[in-house]
Protein backbone atom coordinates (compact mmCIF):
# COMPACT_ATOMS: atom_id res chain seq x y z
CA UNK A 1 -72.25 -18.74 34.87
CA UNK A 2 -71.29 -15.68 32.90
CA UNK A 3 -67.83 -15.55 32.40
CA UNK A 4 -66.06 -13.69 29.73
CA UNK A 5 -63.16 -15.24 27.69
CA UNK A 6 -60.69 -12.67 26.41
CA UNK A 7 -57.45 -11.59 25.46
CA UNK A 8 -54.77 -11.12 28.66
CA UNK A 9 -53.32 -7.72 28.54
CA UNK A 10 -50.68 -6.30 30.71
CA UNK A 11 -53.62 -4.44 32.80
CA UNK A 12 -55.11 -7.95 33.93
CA UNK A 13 -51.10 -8.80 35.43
CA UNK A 14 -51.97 -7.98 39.24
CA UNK A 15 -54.94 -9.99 39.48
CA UNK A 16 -53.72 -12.71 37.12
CA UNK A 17 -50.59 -12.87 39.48
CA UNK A 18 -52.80 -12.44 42.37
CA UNK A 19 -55.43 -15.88 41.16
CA UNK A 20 -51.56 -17.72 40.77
CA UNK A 21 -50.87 -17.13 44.67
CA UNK A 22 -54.18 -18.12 45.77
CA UNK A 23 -53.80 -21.46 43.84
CA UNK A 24 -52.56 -24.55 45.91
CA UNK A 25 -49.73 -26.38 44.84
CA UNK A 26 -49.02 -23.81 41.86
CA UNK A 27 -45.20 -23.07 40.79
CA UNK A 28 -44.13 -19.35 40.32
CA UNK A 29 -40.75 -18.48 38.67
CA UNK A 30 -38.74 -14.98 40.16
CA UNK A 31 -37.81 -13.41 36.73
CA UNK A 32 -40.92 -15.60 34.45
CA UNK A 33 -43.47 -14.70 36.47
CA UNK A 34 -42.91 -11.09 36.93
CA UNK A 35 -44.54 -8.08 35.64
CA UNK A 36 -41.69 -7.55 33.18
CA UNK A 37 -41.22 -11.53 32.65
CA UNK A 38 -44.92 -11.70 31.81
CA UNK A 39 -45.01 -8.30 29.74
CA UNK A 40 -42.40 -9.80 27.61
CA UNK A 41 -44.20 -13.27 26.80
CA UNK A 42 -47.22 -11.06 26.26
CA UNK A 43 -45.73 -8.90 23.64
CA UNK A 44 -44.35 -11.71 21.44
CA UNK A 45 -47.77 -13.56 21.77
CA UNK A 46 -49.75 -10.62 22.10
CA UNK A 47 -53.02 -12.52 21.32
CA UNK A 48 -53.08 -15.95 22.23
CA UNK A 49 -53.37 -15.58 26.32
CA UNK A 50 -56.69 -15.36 27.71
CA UNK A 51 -58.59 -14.59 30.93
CA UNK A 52 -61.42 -15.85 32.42
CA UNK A 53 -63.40 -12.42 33.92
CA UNK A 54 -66.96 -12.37 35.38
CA UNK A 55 -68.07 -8.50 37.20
CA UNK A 56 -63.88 -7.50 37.44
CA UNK A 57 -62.43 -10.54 39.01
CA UNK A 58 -60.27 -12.84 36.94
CA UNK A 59 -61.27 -16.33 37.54
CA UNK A 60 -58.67 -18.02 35.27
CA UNK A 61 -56.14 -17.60 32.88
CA UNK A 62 -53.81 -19.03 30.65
CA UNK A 63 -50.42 -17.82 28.79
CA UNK A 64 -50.18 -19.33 25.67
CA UNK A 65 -47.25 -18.66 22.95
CA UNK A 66 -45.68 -20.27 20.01
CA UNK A 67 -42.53 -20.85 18.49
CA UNK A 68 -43.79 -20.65 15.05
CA UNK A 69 -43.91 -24.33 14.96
CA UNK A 70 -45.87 -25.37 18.07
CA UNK A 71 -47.53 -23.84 20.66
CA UNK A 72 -47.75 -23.90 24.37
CA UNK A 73 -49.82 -23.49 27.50
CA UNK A 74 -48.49 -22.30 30.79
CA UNK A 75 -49.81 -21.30 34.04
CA UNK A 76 -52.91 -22.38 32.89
CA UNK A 77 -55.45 -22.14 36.00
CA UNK A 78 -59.29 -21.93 37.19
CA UNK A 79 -60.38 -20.47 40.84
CA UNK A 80 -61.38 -23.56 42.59
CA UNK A 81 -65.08 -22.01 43.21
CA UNK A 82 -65.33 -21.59 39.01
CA UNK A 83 -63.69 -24.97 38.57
CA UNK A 84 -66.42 -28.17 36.87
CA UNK A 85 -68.05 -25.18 34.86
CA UNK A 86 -66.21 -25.35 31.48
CA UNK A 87 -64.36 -22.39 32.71
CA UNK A 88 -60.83 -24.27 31.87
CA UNK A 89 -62.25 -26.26 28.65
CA UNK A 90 -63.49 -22.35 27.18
CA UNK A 91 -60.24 -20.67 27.50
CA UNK A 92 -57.74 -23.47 25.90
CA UNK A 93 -60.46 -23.44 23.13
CA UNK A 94 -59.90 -19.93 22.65
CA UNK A 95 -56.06 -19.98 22.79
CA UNK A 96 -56.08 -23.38 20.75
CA UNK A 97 -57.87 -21.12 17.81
CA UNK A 98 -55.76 -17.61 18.18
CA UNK A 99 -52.53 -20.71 17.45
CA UNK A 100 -54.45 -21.97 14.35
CA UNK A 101 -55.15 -18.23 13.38
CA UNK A 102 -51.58 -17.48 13.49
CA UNK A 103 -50.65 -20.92 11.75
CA UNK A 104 -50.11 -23.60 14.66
CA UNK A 105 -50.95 -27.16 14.26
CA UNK A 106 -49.95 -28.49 17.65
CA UNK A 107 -49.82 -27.27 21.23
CA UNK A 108 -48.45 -28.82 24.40
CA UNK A 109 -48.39 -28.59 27.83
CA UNK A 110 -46.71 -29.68 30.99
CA UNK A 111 -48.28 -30.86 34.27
CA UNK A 112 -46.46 -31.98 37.11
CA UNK A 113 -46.89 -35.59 37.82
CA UNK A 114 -48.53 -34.46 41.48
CA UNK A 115 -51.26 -32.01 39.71
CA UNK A 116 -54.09 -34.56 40.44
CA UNK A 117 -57.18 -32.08 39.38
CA UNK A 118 -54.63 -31.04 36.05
CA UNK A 119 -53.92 -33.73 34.93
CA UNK A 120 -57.31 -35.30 35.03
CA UNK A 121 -59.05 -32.38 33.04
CA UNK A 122 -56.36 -32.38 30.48
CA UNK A 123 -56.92 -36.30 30.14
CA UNK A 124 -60.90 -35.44 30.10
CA UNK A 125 -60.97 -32.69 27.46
CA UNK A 126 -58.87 -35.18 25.38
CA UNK A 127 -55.37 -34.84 25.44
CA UNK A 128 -53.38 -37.06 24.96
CA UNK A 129 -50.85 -37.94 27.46
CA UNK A 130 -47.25 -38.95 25.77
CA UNK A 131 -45.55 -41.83 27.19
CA UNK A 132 -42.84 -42.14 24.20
CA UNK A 133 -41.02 -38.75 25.19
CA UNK A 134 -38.68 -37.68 27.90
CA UNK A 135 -38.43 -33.84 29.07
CA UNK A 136 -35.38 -32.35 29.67
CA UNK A 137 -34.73 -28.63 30.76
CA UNK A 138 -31.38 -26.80 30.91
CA UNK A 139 -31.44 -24.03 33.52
CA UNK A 140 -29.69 -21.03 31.71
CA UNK A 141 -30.11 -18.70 34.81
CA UNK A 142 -30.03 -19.91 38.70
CA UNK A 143 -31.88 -16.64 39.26
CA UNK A 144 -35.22 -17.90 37.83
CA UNK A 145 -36.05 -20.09 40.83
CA UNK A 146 -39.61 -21.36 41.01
CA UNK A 147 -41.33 -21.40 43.90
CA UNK A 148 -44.62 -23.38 44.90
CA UNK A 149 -47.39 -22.61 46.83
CA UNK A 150 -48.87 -24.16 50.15
């Protein structure tokens, strides 16, 4: 399977955006996951997100960012046709080494409880799932409502 493995740029957003809809289950935020929320994530991390392209058509992608401490993987997703073919496993290897170019030691991610097929790659490609923590989140504007889809 020839996919490439590159750097996301604003020019991939539509199709990116488009690969998020057509994913089962997956959560999109109003203000996050819009052109301009995305554009700004992109410019402070403007080389650890990646796409997954073969002949035009993004297959995956993941946005990836630090804090200058640790980084962190959202939205990270896989077409269900390229999914099983080390599409997934390729592009957090790329991101994981743009975070250790830029200084990073760790990375995390979160996957709802109810991602079955997430969850089990994450646990297969050896991460570690944490037990000893508890997540909270503050919401610090009611506008940013995520929605998932069917």
């Amino acid at each position: 399977m020839s996919v490439i493995i590159r750097e996301m740029t604003m020019d991939d957003y539509d199709k990116v955006y488009a690969l998020w809809m057509s994913i089962q289950g997956f959560g999109i935020r109003s203000i996050d996951d819009s052109r301009e929320g995305v554009e700004r994530f992109l410019r402070r991390n403007p080389s650890t997100s990646v796409v997954a392209e073969q002949n035009g058509r993004i297959v995956g992608s993941v946005l990836c960012g630090h804090d200058g401490r640790m980084g962190c993987f959202y939205h990270v997703c896989v077409a269900r046709d390229y999914r099983k073919h080390g599409v997934g496993h390729r592009m957090a290897l790329y991101c994981m080494r743009a975070l250790q170019d830029e200084g990073i030691s760790k990375v995390n991610l979160i996957a709802f409880k109810t991602n079955a097929v997430g969850n089990a790659f994450w646990q297969g490609v050896g991460w570690t799932k944490r037990e000893d923590i508890n997540y909270y989140d503050f919401i610090l504007n009611e506008e940013n409502i995520t929605r998932f889809n069917q």
